[in-house]
PDB file of N, CA and C in Angstrom:
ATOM      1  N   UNK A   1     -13.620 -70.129  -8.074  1.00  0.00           N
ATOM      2  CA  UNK A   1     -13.497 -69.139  -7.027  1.00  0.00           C
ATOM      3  C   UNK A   1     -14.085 -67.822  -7.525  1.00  0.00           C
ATOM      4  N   UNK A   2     -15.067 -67.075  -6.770  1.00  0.00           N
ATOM      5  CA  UNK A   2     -15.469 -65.999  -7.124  1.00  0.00           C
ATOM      6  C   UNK A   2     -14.217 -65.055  -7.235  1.00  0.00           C
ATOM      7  N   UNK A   3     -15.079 -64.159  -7.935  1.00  0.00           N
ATOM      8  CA  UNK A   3     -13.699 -62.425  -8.024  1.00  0.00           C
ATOM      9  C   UNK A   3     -14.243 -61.374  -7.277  1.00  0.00           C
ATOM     10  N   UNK A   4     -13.396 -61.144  -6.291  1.00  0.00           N
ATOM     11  CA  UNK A   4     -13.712 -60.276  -5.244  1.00  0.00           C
ATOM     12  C   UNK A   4     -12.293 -59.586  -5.147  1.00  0.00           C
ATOM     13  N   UNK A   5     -12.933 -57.896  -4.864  1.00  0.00           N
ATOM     14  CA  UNK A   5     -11.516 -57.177  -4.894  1.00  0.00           C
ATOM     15  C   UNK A   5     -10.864 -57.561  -3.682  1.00  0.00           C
ATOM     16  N   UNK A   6      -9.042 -57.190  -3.820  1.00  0.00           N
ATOM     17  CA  UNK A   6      -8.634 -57.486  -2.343  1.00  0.00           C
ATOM     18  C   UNK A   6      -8.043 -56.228  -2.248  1.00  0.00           C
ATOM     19  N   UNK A   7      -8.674 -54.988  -2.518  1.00  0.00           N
ATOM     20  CA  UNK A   7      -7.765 -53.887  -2.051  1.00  0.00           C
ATOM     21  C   UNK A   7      -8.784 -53.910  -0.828  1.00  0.00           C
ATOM     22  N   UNK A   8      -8.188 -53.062   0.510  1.00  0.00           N
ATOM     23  CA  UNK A   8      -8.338 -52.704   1.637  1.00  0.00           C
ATOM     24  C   UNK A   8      -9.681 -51.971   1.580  1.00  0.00           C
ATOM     25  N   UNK A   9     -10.613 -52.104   2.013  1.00  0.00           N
ATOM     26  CA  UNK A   9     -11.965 -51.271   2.224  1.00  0.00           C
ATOM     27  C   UNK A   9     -12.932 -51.499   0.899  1.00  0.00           C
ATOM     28  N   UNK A  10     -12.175 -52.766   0.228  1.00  0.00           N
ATOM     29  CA  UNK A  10     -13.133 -52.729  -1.463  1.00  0.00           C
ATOM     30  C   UNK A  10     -13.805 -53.961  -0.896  1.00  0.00           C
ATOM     31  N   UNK A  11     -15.249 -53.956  -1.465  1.00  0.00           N
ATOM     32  CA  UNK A  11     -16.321 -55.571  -1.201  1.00  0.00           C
ATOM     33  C   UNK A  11     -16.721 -55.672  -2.705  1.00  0.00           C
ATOM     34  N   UNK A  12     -16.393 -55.066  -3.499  1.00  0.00           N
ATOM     35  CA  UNK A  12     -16.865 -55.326  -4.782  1.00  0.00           C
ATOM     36  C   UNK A  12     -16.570 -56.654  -5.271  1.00  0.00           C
ATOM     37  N   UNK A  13     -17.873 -57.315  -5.960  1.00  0.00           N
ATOM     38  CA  UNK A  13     -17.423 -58.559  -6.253  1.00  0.00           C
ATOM     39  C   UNK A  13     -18.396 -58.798  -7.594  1.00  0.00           C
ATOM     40  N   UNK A  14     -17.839 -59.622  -8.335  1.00  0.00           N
ATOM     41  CA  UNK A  14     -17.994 -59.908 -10.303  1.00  0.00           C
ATOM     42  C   UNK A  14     -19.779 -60.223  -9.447  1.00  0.00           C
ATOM     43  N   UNK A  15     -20.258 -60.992  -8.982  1.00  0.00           N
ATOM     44  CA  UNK A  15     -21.734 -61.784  -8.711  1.00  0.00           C
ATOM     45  C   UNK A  15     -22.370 -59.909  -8.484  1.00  0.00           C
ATOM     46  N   UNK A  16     -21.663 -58.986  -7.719  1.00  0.00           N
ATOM     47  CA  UNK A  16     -22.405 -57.861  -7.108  1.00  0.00           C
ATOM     48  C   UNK A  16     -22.501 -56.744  -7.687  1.00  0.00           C
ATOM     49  N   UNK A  17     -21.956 -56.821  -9.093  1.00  0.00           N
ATOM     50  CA  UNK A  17     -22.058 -55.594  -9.676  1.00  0.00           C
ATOM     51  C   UNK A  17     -21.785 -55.705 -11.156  1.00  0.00           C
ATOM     52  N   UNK A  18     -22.244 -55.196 -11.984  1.00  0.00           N
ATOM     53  CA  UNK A  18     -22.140 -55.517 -13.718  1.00  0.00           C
ATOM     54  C   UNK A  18     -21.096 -54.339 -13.852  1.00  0.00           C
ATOM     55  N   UNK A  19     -20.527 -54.538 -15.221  1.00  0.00           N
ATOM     56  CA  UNK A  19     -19.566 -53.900 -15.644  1.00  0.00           C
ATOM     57  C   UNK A  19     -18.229 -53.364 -14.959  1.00  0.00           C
ATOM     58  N   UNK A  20     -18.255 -54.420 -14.202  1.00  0.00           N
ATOM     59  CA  UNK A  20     -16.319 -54.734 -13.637  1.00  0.00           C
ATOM     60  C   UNK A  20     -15.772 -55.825 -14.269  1.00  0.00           C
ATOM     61  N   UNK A  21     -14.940 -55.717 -14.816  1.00  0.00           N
ATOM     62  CA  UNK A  21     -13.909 -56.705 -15.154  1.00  0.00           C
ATOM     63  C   UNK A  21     -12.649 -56.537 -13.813  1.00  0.00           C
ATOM     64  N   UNK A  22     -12.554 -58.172 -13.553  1.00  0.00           N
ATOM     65  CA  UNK A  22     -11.326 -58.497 -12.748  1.00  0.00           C
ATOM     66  C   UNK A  22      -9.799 -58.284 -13.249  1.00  0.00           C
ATOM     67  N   UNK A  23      -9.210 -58.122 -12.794  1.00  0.00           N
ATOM     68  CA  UNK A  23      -7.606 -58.410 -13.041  1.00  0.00           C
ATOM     69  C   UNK A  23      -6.662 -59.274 -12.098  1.00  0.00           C
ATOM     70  N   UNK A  24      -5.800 -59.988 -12.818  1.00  0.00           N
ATOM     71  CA  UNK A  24      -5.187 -60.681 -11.722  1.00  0.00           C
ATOM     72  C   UNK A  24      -4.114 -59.775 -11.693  1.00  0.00           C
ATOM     73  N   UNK A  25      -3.203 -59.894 -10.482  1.00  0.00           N
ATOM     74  CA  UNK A  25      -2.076 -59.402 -10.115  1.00  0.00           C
ATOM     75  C   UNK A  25      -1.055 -59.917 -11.370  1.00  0.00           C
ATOM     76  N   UNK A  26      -0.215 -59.289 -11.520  1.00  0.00           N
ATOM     77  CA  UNK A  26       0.773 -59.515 -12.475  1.00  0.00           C
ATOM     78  C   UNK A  26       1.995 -60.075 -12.263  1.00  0.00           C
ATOM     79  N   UNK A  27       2.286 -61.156 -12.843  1.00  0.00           N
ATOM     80  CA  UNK A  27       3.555 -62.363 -12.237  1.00  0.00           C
ATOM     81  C   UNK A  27       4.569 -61.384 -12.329  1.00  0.00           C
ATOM     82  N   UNK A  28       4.943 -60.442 -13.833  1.00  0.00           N
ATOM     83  CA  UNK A  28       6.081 -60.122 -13.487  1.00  0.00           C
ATOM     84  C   UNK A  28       6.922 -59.204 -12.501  1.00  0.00           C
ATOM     85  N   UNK A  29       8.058 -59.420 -12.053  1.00  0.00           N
ATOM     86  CA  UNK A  29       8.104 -58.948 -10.972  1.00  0.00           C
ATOM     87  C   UNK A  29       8.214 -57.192 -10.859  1.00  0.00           C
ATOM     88  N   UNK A  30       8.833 -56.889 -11.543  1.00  0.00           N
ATOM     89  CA  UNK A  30       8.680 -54.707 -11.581  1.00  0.00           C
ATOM     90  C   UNK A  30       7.029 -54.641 -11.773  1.00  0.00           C
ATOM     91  N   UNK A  31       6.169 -54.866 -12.526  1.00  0.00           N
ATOM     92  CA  UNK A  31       4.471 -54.778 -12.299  1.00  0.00           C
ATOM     93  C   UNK A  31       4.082 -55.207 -10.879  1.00  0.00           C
ATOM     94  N   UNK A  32       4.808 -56.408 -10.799  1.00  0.00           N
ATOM     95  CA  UNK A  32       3.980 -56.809  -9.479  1.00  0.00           C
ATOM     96  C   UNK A  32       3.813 -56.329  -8.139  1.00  0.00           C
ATOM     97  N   UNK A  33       5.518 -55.460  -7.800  1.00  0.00           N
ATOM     98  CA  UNK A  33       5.654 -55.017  -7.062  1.00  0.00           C
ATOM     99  C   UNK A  33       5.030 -53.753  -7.100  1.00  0.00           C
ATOM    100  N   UNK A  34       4.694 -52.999  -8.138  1.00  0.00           N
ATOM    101  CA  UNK A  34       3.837 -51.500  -8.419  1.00  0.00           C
ATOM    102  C   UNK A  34       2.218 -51.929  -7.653  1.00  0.00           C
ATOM    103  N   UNK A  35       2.035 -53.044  -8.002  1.00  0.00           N
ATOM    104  CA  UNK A  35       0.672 -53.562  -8.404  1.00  0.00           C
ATOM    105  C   UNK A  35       0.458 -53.831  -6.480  1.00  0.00           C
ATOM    106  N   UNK A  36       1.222 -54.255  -5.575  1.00  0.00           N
ATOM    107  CA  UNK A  36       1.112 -54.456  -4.483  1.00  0.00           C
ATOM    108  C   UNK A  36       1.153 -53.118  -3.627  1.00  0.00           C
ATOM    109  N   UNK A  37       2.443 -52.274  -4.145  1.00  0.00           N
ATOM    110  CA  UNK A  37       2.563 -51.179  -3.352  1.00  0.00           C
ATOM    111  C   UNK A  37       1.412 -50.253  -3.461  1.00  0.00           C
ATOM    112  N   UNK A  38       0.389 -50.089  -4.573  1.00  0.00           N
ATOM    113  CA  UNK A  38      -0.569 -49.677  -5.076  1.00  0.00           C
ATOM    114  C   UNK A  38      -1.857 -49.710  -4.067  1.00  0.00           C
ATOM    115  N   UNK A  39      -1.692 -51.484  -4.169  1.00  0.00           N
ATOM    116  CA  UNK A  39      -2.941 -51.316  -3.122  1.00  0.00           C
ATOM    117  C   UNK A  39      -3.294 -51.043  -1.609  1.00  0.00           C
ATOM    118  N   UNK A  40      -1.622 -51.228  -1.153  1.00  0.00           N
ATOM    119  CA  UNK A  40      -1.402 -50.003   0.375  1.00  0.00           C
ATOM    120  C   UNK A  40      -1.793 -51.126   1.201  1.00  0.00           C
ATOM    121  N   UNK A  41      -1.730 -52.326   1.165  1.00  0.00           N
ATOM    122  CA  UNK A  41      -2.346 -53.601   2.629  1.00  0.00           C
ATOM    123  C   UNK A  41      -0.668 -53.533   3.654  1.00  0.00           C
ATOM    124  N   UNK A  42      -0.738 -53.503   4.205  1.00  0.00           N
ATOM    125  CA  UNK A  42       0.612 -53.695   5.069  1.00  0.00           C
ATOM    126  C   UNK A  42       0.677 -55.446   5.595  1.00  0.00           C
ATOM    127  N   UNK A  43       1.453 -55.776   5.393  1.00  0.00           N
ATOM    128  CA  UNK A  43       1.911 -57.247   5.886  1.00  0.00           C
ATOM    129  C   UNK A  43       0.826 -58.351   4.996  1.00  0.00           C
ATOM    130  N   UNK A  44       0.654 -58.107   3.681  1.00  0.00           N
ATOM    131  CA  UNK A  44       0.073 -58.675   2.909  1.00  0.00           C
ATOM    132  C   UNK A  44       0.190 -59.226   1.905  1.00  0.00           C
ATOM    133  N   UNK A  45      -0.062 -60.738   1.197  1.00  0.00           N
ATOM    134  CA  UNK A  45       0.966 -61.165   0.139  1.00  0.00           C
ATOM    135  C   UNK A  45      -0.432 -61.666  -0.809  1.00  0.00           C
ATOM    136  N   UNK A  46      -0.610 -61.289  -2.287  1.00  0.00           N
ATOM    137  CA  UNK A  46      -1.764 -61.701  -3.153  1.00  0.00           C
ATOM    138  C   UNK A  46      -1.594 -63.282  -2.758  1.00  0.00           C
ATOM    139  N   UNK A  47      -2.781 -63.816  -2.946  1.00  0.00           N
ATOM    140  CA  UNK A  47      -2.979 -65.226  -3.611  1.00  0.00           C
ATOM    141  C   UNK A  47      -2.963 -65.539  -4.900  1.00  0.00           C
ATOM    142  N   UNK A  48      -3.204 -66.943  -5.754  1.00  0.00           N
ATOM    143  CA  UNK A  48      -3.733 -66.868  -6.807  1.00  0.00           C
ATOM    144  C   UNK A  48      -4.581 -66.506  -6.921  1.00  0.00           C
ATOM    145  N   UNK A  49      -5.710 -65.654  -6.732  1.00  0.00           N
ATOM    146  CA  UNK A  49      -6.944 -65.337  -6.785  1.00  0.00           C
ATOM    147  C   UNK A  49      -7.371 -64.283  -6.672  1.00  0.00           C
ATOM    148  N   UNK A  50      -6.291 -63.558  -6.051  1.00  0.00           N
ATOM    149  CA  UNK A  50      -6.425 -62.320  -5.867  1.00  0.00           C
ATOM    150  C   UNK A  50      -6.828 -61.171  -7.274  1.00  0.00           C
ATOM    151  N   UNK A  51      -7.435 -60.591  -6.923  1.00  0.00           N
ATOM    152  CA  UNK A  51      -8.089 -59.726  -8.230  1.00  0.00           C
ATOM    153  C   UNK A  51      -8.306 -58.537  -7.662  1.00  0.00           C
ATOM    154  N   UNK A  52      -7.890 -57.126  -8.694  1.00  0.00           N
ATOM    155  CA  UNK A  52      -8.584 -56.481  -8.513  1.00  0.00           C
ATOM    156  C   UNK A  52      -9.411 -56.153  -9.790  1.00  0.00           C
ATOM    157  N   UNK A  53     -10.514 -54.710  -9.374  1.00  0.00           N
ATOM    158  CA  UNK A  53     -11.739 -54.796 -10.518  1.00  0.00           C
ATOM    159  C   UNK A  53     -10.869 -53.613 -11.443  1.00  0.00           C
ATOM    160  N   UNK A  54     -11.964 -52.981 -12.476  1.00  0.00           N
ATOM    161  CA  UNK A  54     -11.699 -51.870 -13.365  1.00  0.00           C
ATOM    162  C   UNK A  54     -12.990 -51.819 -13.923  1.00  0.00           C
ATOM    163  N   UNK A  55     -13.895 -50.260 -13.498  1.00  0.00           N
ATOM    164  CA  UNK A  55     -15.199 -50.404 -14.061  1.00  0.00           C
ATOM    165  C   UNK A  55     -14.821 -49.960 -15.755  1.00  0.00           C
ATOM    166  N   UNK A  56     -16.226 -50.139 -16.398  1.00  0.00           N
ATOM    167  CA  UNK A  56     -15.966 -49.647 -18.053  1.00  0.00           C
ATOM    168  C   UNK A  56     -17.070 -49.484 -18.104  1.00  0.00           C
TER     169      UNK A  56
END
């Protein structure tokens, strides 16, 4: 499965741009819930796949 961000208004994706590294959402649950409220989607639940980027 490609890595494509899932924050709201992001199309960035690993094939479309060099020097992003992905992140997966974080199982545990106090991160995870930071990690959701963060990205602001309303009525929205990650997948496994869900990623977001971090340029370097």
């Amino acid at each position: 499965m490609p890595s494509i961000c899932c924050a709201l208004g992001c199309d960035n994706s690993k094939s479309q741009r060099n020097g992003l590294t992905f992140y997966n959402i974080p199982k545990n649950t106090e991160c995870h819930q930071k990690w959701i409220a963060a990205i602001k989607r309303d009525h929205w639940n990650p997948i496994e796949h869900s990623r977001l980027p971090y340029p370097y």
